[in-house]
Protein backbone atom coordinates (compact mmCIF):
# COMPACT_ATOMS: atom_id res chain seq x y z
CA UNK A 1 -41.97 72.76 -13.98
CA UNK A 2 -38.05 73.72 -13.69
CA UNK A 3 -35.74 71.11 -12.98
CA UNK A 4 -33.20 72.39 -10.33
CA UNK A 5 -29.47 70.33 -10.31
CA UNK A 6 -27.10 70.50 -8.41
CA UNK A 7 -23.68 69.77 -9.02
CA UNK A 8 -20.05 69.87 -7.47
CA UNK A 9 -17.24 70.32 -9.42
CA UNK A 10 -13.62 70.97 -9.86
CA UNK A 11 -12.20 74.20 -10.91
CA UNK A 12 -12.38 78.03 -11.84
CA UNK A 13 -15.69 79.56 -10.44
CA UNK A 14 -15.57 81.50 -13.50
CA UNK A 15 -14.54 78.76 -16.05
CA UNK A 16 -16.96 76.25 -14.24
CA UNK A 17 -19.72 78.80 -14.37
CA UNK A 18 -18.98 79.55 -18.24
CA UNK A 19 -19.05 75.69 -19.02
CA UNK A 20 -22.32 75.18 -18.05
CA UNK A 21 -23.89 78.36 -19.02
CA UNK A 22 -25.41 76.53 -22.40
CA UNK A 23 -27.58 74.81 -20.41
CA UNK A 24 -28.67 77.08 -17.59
CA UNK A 25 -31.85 79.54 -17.51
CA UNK A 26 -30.61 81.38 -14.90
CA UNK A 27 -27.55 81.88 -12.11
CA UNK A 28 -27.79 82.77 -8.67
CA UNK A 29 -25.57 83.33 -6.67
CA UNK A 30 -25.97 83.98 -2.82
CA UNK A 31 -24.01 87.21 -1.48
CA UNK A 32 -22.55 86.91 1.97
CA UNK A 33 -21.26 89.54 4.31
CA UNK A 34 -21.63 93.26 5.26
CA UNK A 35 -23.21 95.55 2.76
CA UNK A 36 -21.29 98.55 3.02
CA UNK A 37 -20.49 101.15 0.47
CA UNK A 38 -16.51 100.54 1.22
CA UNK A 39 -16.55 96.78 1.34
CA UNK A 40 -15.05 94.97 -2.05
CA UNK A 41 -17.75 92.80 -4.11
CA UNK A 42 -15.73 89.06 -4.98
CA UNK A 43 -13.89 89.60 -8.28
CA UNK A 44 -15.81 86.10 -8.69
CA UNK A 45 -18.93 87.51 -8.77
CA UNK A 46 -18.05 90.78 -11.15
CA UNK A 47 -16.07 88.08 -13.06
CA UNK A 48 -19.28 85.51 -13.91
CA UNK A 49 -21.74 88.40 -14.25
CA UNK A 50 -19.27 90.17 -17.40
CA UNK A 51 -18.83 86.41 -18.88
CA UNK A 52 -22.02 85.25 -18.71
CA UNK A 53 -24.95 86.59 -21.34
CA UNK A 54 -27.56 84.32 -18.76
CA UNK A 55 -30.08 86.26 -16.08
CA UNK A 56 -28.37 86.54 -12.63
CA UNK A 57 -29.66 87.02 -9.45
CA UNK A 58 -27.34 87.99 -6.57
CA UNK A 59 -29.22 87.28 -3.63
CA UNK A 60 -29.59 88.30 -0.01
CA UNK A 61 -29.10 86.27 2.80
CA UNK A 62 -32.56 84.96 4.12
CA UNK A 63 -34.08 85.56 0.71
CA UNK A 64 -37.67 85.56 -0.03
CA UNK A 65 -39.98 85.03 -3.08
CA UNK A 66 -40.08 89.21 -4.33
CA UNK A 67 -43.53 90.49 -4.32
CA UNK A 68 -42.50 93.97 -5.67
CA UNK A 69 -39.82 94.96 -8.15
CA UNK A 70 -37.85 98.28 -8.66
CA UNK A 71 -36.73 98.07 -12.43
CA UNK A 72 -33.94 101.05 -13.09
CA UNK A 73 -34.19 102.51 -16.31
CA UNK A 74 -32.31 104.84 -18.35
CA UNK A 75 -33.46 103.77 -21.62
CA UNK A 76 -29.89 103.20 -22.69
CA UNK A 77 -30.08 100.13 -25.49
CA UNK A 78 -28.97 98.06 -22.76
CA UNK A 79 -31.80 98.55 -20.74
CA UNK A 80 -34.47 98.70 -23.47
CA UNK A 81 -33.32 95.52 -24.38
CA UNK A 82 -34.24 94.24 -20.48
CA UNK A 83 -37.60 95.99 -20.64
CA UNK A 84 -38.39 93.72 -23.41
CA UNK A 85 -36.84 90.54 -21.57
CA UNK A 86 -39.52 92.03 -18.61
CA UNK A 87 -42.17 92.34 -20.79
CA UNK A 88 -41.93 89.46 -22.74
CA UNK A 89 -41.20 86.96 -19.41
CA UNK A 90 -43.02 85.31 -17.12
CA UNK A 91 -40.94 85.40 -14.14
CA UNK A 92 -41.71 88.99 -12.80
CA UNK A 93 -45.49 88.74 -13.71
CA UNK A 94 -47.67 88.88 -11.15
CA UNK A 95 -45.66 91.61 -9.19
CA UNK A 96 -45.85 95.50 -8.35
CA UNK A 97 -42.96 97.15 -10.29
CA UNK A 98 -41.32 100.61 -9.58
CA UNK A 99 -39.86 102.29 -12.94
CA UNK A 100 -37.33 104.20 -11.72
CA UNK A 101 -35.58 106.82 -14.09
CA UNK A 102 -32.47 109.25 -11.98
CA UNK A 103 -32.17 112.01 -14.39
CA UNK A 104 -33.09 115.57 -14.56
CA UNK A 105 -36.66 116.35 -15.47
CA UNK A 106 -37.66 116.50 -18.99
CA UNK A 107 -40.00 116.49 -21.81
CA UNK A 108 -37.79 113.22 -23.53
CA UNK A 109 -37.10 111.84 -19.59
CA UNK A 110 -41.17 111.67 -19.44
CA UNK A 111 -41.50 110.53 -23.24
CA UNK A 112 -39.27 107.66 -22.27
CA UNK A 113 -40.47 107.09 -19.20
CA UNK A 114 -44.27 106.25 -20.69
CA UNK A 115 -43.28 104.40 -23.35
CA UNK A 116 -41.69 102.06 -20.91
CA UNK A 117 -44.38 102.00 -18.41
CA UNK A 118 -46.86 101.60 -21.21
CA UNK A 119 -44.80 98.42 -22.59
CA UNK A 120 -44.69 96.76 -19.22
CA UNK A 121 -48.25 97.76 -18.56
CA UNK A 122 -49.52 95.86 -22.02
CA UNK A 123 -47.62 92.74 -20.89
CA UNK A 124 -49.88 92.91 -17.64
CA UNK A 125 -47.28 94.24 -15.25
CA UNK A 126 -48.45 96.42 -12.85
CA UNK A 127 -46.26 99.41 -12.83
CA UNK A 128 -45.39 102.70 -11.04
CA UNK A 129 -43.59 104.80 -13.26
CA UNK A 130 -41.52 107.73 -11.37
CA UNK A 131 -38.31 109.97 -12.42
CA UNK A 132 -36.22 110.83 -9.37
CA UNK A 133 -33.87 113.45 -9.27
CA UNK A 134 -30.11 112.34 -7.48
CA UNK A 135 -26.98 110.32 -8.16
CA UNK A 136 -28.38 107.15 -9.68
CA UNK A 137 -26.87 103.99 -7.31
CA UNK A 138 -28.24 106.15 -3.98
CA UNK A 139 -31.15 107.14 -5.39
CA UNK A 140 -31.94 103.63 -6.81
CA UNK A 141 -31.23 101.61 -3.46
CA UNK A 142 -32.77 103.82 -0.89
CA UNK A 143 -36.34 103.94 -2.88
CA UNK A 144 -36.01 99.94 -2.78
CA UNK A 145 -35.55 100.56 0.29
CA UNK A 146 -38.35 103.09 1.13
CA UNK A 147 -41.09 101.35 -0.55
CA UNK A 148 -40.28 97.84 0.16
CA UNK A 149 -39.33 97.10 -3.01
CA UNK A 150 -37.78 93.07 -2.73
CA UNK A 151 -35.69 92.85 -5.95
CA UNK A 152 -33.85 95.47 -8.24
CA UNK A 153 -34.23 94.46 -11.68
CA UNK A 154 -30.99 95.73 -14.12
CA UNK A 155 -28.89 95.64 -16.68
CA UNK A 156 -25.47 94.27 -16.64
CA UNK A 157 -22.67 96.27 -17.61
CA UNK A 158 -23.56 98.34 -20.46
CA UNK A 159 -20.26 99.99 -21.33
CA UNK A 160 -17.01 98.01 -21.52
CA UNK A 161 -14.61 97.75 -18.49
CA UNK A 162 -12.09 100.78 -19.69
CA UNK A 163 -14.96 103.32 -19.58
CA UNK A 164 -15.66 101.59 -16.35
CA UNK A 165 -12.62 102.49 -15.25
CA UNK A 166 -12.19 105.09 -15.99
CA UNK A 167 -16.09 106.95 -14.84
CA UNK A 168 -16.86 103.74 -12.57
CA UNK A 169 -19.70 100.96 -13.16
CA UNK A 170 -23.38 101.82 -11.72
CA UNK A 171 -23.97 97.66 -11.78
CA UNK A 172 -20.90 97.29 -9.58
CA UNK A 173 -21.89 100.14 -7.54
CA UNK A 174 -25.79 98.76 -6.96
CA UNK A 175 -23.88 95.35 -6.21
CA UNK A 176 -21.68 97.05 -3.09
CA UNK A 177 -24.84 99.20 -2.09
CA UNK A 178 -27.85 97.25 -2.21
CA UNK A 179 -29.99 95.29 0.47
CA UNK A 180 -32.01 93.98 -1.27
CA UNK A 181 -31.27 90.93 -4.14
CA UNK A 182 -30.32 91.70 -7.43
CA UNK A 183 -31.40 90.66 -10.71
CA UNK A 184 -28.87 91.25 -13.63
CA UNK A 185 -30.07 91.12 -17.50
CA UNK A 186 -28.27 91.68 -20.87
């Protein structure tokens, strides 16, 4: 059984955060406010989730145990390295998973696509494996959307912050878009 604590302290957010990150399994963090595309996501919160190497979940107001989990995969090293965290955990077992690959369609898109569903599947996940055609934040949050999906499962800034400035970040994107909660892996 987990042992929860709660503390108050004095401080940085980010700094505070970073301190105790030795001895923490996971973050969450509650996200308040409008979810439009336009609105700014807290510097705090882009701040902890580049610092921190720990699992984050940026949650929803009114948040609920998930039941079903969209997992977006590109397999980029970051996120092979998160389908292996998946696979190997036991925190998302026992739920419905959508594999969710945005790309064009292709023999290596479907080759990668399998492998992954095949991994997840051996680790007794049940998956859906499906390669959608669109620009990827969109694409990702309206299928959570559309299927009812309670969790998008991702990695965390894969490329460093001058590439994301200069072609944008899909995790900060996901952040601004999404309804549904978040959970961040590296």
């Amino acid at each position: 059984m987990s042992v929860i604590e709660t503390l108050q302290r004095h401080g940085q957010l980010v700094e505070t955060t970073q301190e105790l990150s030795s001895n923490m399994r996971m973050l969450i963090m509650g996200k308040q406010g409008t979810t439009h595309i336009h609105d700014l996501i807290g510097s705090n919160i882009e701040n902890i989730i580049r610092t921190l190497s720990n699992p984050i979940m940026v949650v929803q107001p009114g948040f609920q145990a998930p039941s079903r989990f969209l997992f977006a995969y590109d397999a980029s090293p970051t996120t092979k390295k998160v389908l292996e965290l998946i696979a190997s955990s036991p925190l998302l077992k026992g739920l419905e998973c959508d594999l969710v690959m945005v790309g064009e369609p292709s023999d290596e898109h479907e080759r990668q696509l399998a492998q992954a569903k095949q991994l997840l599947k051996s680790a007794g996940i049940r998956v859906e494996a499906m390669l959608l055609q669109g620009e990827v934040v969109p694409v990702v949050c309206q299928h959570a959307e559309e299927v009812g999906c309670d969790l998008i499962v991702m990695g965390a800034y894969g490329h460093s912050r001058i590439r994301q400035f200069i072609v944008g970040s899909t995790t900060t994107a996901i952040l601004k878009m999404a309804e549904r909660s978040i959970l961040l892996l590296r």
